[in-house]
N, C-alpha and C. Protein backbone atom coordinates (compact mmCIF):
# COMPACT_ATOMS: atom_id res chain seq x y z
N UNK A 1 48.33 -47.27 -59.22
CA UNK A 1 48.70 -48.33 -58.32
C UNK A 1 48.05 -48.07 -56.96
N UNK A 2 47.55 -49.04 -56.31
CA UNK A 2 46.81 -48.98 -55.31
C UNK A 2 47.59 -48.81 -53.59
N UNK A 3 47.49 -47.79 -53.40
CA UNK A 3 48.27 -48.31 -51.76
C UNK A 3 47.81 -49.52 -50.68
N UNK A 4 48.13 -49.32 -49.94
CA UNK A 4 48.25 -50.21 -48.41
C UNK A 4 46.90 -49.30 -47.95
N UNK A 5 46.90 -47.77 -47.93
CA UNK A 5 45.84 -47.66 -47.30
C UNK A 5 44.09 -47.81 -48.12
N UNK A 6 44.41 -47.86 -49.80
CA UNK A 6 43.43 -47.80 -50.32
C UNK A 6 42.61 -49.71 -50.44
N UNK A 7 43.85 -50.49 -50.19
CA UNK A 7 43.66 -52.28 -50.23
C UNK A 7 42.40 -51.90 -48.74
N UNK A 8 43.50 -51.39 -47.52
CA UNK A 8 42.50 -51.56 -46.42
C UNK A 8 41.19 -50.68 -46.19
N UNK A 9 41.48 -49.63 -47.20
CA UNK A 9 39.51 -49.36 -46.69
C UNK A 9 38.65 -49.98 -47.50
N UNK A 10 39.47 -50.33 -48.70
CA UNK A 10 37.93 -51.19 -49.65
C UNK A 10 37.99 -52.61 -48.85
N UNK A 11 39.15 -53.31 -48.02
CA UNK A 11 38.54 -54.43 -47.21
C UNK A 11 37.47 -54.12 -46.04
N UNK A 12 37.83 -53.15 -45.54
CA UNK A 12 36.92 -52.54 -44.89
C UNK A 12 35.44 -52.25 -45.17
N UNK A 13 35.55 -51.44 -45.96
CA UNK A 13 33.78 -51.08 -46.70
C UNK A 13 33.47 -52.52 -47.44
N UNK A 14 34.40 -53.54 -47.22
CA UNK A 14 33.44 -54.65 -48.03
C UNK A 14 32.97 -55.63 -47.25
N UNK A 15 33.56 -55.94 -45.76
CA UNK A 15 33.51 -56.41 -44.41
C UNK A 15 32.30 -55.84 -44.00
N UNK A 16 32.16 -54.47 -43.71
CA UNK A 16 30.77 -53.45 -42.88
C UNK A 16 29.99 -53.94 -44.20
N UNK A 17 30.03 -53.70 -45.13
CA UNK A 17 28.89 -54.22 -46.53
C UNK A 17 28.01 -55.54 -46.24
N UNK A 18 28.92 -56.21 -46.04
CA UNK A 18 28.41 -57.88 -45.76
C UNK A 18 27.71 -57.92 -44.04
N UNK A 19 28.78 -57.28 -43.20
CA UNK A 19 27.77 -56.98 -41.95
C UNK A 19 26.73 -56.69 -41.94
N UNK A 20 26.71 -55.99 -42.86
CA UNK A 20 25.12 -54.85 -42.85
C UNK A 20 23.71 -55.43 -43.40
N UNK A 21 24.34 -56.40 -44.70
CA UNK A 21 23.57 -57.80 -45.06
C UNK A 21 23.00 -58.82 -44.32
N UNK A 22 23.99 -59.01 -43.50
CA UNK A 22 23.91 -60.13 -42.30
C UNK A 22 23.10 -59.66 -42.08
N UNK A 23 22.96 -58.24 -41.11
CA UNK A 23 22.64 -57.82 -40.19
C UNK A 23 20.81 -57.35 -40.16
N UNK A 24 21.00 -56.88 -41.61
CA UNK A 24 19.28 -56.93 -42.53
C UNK A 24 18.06 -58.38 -42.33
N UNK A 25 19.50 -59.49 -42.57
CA UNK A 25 18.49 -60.71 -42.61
C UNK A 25 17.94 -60.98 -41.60
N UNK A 26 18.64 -60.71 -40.19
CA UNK A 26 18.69 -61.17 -38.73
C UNK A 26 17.23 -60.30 -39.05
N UNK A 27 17.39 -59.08 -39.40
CA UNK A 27 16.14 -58.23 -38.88
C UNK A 27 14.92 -58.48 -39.57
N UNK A 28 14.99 -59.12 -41.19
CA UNK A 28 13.72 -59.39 -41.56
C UNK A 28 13.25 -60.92 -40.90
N UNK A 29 13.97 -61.83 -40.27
CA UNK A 29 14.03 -62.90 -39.67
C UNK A 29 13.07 -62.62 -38.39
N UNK A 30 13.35 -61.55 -37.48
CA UNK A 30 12.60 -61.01 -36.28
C UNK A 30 11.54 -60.52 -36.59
N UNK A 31 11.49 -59.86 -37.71
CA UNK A 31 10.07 -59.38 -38.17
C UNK A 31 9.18 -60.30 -38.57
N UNK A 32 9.40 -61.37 -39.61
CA UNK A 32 8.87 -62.28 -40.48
C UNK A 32 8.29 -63.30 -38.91
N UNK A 33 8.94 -63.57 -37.86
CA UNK A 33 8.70 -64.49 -37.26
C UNK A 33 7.57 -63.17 -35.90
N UNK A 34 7.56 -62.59 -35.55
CA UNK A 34 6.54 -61.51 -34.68
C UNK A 34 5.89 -61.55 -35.86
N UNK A 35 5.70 -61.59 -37.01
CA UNK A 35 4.46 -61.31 -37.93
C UNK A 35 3.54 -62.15 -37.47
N UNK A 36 4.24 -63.25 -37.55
CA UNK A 36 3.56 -64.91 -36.99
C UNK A 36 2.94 -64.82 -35.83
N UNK A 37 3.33 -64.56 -34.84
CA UNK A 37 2.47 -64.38 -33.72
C UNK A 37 1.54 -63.18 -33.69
N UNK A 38 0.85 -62.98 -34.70
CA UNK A 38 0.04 -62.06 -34.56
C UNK A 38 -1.36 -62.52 -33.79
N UNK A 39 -2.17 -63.76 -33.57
CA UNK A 39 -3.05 -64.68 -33.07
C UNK A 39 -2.76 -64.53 -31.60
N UNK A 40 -1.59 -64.01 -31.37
CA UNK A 40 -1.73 -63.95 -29.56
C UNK A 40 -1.30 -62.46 -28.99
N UNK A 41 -1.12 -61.39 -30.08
CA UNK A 41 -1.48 -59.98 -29.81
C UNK A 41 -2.68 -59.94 -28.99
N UNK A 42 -2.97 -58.92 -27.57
CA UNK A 42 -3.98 -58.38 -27.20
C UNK A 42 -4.13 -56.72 -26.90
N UNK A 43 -5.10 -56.61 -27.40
CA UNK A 43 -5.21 -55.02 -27.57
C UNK A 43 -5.06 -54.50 -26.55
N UNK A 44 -4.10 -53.41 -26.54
CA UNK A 44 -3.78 -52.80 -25.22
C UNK A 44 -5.39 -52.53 -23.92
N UNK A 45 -5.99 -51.69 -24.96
CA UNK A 45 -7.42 -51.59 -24.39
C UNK A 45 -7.93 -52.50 -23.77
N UNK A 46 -7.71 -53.48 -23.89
CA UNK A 46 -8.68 -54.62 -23.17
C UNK A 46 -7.85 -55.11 -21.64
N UNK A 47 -6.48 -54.35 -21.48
CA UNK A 47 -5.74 -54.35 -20.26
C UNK A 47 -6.06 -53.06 -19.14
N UNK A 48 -6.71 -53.44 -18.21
CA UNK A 48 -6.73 -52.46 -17.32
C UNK A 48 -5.53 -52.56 -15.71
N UNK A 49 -5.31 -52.29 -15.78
CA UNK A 49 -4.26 -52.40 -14.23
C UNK A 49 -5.00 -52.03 -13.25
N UNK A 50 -4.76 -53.12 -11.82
CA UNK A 50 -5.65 -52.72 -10.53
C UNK A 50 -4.21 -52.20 -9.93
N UNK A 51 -4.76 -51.25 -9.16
CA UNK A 51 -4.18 -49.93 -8.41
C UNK A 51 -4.03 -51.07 -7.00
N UNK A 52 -3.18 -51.94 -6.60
CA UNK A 52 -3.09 -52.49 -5.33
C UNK A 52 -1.92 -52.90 -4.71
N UNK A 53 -1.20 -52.57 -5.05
CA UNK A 53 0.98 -52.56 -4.63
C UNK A 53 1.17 -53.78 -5.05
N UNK A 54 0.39 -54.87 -6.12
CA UNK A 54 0.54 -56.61 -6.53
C UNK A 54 1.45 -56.40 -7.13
N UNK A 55 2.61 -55.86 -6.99
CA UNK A 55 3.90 -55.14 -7.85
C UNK A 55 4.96 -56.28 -7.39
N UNK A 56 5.14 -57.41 -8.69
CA UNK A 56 6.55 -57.90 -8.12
C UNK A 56 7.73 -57.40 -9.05
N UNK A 57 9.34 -57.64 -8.91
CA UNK A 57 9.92 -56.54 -9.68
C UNK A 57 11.04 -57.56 -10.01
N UNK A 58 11.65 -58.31 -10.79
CA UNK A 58 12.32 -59.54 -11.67
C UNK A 58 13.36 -59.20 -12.39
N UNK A 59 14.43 -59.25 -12.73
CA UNK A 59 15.50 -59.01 -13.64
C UNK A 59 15.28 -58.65 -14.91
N UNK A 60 14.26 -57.96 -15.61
CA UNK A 60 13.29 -57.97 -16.50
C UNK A 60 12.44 -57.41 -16.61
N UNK A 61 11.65 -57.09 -15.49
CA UNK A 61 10.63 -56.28 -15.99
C UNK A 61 9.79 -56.22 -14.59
N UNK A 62 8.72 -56.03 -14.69
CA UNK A 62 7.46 -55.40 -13.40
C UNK A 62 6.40 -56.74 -13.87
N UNK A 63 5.98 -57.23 -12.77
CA UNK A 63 4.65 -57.90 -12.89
C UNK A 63 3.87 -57.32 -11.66
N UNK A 64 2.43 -56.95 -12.96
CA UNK A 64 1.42 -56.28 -12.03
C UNK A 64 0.39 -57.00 -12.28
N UNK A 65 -0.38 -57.00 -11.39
CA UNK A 65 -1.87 -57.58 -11.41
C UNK A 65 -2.62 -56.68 -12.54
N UNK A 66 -3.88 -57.28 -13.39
CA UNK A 66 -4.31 -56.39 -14.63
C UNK A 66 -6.08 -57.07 -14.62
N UNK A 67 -7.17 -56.74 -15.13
CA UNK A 67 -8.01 -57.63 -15.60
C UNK A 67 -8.02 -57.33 -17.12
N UNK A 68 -8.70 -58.32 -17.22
CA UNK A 68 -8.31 -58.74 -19.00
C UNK A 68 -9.64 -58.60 -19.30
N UNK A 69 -10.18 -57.75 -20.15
CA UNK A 69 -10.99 -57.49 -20.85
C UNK A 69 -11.46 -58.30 -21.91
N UNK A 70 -12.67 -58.58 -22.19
CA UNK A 70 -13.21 -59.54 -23.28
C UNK A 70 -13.34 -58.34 -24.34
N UNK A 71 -13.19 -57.16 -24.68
CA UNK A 71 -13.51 -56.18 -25.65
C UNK A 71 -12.48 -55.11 -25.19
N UNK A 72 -12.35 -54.40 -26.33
CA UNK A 72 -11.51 -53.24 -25.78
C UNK A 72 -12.19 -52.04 -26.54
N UNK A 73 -13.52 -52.51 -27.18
CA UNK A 73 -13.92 -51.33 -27.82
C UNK A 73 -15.52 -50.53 -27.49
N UNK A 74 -15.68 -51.59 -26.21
CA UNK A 74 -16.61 -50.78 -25.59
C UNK A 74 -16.53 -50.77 -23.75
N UNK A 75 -16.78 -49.15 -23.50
CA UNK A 75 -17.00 -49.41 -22.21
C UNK A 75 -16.37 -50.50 -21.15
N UNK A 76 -15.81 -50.12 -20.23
CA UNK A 76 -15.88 -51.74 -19.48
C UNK A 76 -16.66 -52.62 -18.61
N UNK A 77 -17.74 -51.45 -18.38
CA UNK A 77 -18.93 -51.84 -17.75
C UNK A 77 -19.60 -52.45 -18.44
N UNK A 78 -19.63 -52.07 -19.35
CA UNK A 78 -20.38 -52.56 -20.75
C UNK A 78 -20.29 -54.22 -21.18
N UNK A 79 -18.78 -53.85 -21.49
CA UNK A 79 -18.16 -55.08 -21.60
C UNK A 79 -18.62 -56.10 -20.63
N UNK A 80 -18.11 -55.58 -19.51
CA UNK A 80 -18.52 -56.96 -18.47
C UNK A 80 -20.29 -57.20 -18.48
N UNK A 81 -21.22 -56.42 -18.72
CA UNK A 81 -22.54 -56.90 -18.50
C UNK A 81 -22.54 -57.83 -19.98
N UNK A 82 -22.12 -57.54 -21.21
CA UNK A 82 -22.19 -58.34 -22.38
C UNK A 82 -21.79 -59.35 -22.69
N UNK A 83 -20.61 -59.17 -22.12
CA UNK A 83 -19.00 -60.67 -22.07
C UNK A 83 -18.85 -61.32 -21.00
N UNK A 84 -19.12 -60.91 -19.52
CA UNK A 84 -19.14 -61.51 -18.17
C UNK A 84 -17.89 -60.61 -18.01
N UNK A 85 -17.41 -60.99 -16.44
CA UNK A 85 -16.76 -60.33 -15.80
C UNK A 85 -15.21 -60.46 -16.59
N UNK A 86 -14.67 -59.46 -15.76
CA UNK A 86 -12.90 -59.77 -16.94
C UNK A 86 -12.18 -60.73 -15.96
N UNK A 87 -11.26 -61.15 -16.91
CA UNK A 87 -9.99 -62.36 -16.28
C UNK A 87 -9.05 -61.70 -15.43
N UNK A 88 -8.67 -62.03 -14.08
CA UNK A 88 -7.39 -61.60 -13.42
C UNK A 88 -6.38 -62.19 -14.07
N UNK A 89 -5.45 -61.24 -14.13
CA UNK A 89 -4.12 -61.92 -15.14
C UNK A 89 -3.03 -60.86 -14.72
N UNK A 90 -1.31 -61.58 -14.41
CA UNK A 90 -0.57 -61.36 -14.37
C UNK A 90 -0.21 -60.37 -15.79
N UNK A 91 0.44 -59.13 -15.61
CA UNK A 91 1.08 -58.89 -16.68
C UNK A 91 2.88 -58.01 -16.28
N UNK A 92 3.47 -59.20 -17.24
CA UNK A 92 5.36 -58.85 -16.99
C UNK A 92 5.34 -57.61 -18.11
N UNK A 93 5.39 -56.87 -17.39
CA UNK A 93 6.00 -55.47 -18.11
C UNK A 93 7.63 -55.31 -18.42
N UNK A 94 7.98 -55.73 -19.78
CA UNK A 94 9.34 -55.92 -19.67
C UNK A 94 10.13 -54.22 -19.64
N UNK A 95 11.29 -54.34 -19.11
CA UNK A 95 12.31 -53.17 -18.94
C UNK A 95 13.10 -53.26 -19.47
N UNK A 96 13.27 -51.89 -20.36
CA UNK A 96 14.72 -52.21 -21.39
C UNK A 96 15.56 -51.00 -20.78
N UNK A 97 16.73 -51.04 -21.12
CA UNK A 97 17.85 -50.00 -20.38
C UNK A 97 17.99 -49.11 -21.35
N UNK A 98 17.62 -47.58 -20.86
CA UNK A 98 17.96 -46.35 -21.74
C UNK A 98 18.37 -46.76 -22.99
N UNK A 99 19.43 -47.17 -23.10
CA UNK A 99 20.80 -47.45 -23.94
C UNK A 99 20.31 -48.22 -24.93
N UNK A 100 19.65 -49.41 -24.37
CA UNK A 100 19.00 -50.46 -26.02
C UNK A 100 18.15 -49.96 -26.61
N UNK A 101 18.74 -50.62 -28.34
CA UNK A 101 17.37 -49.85 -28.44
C UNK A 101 16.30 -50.63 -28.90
N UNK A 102 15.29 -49.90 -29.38
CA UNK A 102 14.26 -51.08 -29.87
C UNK A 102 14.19 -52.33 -30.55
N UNK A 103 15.01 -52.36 -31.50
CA UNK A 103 14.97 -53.65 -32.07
C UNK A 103 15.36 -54.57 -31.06
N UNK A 104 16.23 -54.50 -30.45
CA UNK A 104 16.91 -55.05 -29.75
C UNK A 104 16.02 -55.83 -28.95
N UNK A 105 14.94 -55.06 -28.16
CA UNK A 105 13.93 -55.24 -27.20
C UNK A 105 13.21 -55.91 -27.87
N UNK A 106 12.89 -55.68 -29.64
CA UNK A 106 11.45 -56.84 -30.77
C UNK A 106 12.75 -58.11 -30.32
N UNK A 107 13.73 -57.97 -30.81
CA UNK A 107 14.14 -59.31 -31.27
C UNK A 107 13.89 -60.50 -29.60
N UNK A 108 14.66 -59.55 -28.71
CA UNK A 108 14.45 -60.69 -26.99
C UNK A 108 13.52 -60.71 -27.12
N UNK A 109 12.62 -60.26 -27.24
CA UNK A 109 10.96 -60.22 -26.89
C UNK A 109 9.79 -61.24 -27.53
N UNK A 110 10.30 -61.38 -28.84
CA UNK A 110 10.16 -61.86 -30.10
C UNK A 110 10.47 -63.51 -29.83
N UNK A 111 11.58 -63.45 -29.26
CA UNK A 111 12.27 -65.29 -28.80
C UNK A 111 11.70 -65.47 -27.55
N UNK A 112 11.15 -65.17 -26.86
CA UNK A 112 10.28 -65.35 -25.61
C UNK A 112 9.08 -65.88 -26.30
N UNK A 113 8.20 -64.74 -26.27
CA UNK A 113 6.74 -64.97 -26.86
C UNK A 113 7.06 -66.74 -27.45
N UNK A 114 8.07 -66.60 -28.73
CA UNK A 114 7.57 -67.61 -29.31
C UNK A 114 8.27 -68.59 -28.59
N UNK A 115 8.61 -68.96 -27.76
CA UNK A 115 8.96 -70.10 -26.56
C UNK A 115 7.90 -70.69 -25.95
N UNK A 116 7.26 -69.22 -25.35
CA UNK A 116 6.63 -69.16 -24.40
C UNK A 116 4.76 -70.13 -25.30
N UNK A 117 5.15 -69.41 -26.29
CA UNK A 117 3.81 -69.69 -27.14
C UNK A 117 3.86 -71.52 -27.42
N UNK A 118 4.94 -71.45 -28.02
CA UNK A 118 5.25 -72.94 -28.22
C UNK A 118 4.71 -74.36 -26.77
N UNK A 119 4.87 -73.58 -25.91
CA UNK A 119 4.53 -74.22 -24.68
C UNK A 119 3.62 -74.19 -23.90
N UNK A 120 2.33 -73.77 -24.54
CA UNK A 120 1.60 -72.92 -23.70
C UNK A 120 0.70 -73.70 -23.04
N UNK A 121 0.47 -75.23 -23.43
CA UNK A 121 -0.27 -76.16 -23.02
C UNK A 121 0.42 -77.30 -21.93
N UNK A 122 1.45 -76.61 -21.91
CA UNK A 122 2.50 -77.90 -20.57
C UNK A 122 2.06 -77.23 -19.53
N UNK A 123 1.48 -78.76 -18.87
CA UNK A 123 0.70 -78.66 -17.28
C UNK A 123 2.01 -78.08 -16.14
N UNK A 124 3.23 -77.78 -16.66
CA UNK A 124 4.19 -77.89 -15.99
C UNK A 124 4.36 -75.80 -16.05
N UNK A 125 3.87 -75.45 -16.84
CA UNK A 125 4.17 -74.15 -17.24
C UNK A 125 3.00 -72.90 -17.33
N UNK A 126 3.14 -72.09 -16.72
CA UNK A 126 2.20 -70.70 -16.53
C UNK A 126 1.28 -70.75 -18.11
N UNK A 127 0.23 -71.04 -17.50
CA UNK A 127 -0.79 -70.63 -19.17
C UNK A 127 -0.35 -68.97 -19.67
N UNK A 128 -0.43 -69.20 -21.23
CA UNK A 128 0.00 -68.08 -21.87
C UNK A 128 -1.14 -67.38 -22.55
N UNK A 129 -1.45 -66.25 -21.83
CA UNK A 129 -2.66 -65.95 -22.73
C UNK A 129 -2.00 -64.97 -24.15
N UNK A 130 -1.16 -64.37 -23.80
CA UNK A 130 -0.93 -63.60 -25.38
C UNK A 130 0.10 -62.29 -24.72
N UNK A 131 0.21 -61.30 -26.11
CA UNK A 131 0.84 -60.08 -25.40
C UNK A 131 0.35 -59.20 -26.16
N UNK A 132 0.69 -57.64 -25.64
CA UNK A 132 1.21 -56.65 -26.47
C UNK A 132 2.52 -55.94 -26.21
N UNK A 133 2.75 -55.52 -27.70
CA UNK A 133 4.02 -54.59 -27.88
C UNK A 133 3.66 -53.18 -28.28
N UNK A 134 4.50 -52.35 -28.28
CA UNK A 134 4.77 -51.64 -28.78
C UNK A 134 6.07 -50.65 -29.12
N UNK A 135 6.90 -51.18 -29.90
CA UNK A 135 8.76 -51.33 -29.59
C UNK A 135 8.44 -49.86 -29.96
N UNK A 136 7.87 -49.32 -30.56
CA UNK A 136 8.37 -47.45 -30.73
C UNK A 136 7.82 -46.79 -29.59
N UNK A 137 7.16 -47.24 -28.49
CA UNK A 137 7.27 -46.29 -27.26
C UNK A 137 7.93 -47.45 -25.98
N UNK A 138 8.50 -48.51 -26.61
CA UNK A 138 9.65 -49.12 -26.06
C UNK A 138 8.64 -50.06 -24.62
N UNK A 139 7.48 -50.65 -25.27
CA UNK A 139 6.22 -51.18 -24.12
C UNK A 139 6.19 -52.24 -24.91
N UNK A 140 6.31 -53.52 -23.83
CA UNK A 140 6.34 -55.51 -24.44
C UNK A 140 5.66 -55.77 -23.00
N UNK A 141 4.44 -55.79 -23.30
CA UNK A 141 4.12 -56.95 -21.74
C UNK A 141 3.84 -58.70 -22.68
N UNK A 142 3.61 -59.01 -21.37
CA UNK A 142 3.76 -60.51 -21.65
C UNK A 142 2.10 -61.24 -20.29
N UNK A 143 1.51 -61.72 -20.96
CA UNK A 143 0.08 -61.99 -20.33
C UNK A 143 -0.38 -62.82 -19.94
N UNK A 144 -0.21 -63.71 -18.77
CA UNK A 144 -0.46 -64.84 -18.02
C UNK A 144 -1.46 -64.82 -17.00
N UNK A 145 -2.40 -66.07 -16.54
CA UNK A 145 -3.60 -65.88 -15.22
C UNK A 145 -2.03 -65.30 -14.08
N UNK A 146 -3.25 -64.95 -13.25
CA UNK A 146 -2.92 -64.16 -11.97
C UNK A 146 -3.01 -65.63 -11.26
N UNK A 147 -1.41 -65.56 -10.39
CA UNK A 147 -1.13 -66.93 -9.70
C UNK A 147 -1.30 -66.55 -8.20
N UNK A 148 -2.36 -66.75 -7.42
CA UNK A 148 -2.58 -66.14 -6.27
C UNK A 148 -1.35 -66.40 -5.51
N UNK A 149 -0.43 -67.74 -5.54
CA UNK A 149 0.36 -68.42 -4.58
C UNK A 149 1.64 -67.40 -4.89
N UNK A 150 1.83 -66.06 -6.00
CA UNK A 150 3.46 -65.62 -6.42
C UNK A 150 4.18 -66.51 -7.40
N UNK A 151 5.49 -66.60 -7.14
CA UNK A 151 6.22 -66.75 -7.73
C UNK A 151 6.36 -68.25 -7.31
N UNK A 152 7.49 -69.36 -7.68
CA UNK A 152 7.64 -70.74 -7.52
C UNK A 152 8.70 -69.99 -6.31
N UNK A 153 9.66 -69.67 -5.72
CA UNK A 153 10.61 -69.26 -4.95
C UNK A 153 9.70 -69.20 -3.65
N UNK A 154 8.46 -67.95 -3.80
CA UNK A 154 7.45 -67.28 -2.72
C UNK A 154 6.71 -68.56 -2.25
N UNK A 155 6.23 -69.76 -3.06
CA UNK A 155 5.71 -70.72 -2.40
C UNK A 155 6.39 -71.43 -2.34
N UNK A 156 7.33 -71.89 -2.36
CA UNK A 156 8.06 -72.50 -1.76
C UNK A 156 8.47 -72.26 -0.09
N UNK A 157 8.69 -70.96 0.16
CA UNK A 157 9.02 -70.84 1.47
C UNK A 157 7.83 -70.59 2.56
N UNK A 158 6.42 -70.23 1.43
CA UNK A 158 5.15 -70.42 2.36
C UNK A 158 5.06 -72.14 2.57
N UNK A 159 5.50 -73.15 2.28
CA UNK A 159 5.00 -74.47 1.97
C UNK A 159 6.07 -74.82 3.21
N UNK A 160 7.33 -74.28 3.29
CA UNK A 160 8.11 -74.90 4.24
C UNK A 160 7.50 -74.44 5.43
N UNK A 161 7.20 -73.08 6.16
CA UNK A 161 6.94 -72.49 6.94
C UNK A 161 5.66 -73.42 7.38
N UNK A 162 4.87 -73.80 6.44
CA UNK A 162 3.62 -74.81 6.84
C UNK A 162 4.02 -75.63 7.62
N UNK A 163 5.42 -76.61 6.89
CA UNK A 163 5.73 -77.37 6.77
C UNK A 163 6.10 -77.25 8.67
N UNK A 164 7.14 -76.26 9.08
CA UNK A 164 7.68 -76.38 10.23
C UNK A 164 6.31 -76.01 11.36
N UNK A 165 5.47 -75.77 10.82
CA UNK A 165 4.21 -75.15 11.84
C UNK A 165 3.95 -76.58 12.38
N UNK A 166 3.53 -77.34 11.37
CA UNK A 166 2.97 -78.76 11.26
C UNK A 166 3.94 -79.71 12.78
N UNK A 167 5.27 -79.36 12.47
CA UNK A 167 5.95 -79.82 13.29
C UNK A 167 6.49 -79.54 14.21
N UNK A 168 5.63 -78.64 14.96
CA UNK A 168 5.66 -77.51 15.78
C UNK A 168 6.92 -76.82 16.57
N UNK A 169 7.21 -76.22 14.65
CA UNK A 169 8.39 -75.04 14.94
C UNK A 169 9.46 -75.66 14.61
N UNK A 170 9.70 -76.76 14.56
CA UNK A 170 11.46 -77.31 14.76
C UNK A 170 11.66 -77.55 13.09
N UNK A 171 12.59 -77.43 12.68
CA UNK A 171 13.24 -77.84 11.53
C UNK A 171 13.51 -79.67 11.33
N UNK A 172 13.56 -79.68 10.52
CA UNK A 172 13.81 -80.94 10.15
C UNK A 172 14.98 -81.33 10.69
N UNK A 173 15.38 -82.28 11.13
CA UNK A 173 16.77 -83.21 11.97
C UNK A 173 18.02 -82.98 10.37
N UNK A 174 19.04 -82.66 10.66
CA UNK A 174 19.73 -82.45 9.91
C UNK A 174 20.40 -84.40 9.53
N UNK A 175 20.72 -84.76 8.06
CA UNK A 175 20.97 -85.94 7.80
C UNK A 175 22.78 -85.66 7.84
N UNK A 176 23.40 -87.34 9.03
CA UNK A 176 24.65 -87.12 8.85
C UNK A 176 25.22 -88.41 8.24
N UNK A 177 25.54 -87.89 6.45
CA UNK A 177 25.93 -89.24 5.61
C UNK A 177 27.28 -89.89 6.30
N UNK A 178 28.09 -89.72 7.20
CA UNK A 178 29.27 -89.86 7.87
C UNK A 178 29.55 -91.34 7.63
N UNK A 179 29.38 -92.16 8.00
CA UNK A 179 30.13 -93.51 7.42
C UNK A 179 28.90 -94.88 7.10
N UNK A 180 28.59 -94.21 5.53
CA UNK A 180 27.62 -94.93 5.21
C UNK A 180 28.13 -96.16 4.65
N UNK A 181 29.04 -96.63 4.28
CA UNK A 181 29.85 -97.34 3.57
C UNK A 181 29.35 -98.58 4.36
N UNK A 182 29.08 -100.42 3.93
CA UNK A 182 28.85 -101.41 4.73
C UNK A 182 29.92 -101.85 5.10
N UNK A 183 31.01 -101.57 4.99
CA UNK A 183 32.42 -102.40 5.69
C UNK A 183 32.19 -102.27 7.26
């Protein structure tokens, strides 16, 4: 006859069983779909980083200035006399916390890219040139042109500052909606 405690560990081991199923599919799901974006992998090699403090720092990760290499398997001098000069390009170095662990970092990483990929032709949105990973030394950049103007926030407040130069110095007249009503 079965006890109370033998009912609850086989509900138990049959609950974690089915978790663990779940939990398999989620992961061949993340894999099967990063397989797919293999067409916008770029070889680490063909990323060089310029040494110039272009360091901005985001809830997420590091964006540094990089040139983008047309080859990564020769020379870069080389390269550039064969291929022309390399592309300036933003690269978001994403940051994962001690604690997560890799998959964790394929799977976010994994739903970006393919967002990001999906969109890569809206005049409204940062051209996407591609990425690399590498979740076992815990390295996902993400590879966009170099936007001389920063961030949308950074020009924005260069555009106002124009803006108040233009009007020499004063802020805009503050609007008082106070009794707009026609009665």
């Amino acid at each position: 006859m079965a006890t109370a405690e033998d009912v609850d560990r086989k509900r138990a081991e049959k609950k974690a069983k089915k978790q663990a199923r779940k939990e398999e599919k989620r992961r061949l799901a993340v894999d099967e779909a990063f397989e797919k974006l293999g067409e916008y992998h770029i070889d680490r090699g063909r990323v060089v980083f310029i040494d110039n403090n272009q360091k901005r720092r985001g809830g997420f990760g590091v964006v540094r200035q990089a040139h983008l290499h047309n080859s990564a398997y020769v020379p870069t001098w080389i390269a550039s006399y064969l291929y022309g000069e390399p592309q300036l390009v933003a690269v978001k170095q994403i940051t994962v916390p001690p604690m997560q662990d890799a998959w964790d970092l394929k799977r976010a990483f994994t739903k970006e890219v393919l967002v990001w990929s999906r969109v890569k032709d809206h005049p409204g949105i940062s051209k996407f040139f591609g990425f690399y990973a590498d979740f076992d030394r815990r390295e996902a950049w993400l590879i966009s042109p170099w936007e001389p103007f920063g961030n949308v926030s950074e020009f924005i407040k260069r555009l106002e500052t124009s803006f108040r130069r233009e009007r020499g110095g004063a802020n805009p007249a503050p609007v008082d909606f106070g009794e707009s009503s026609g009665a």
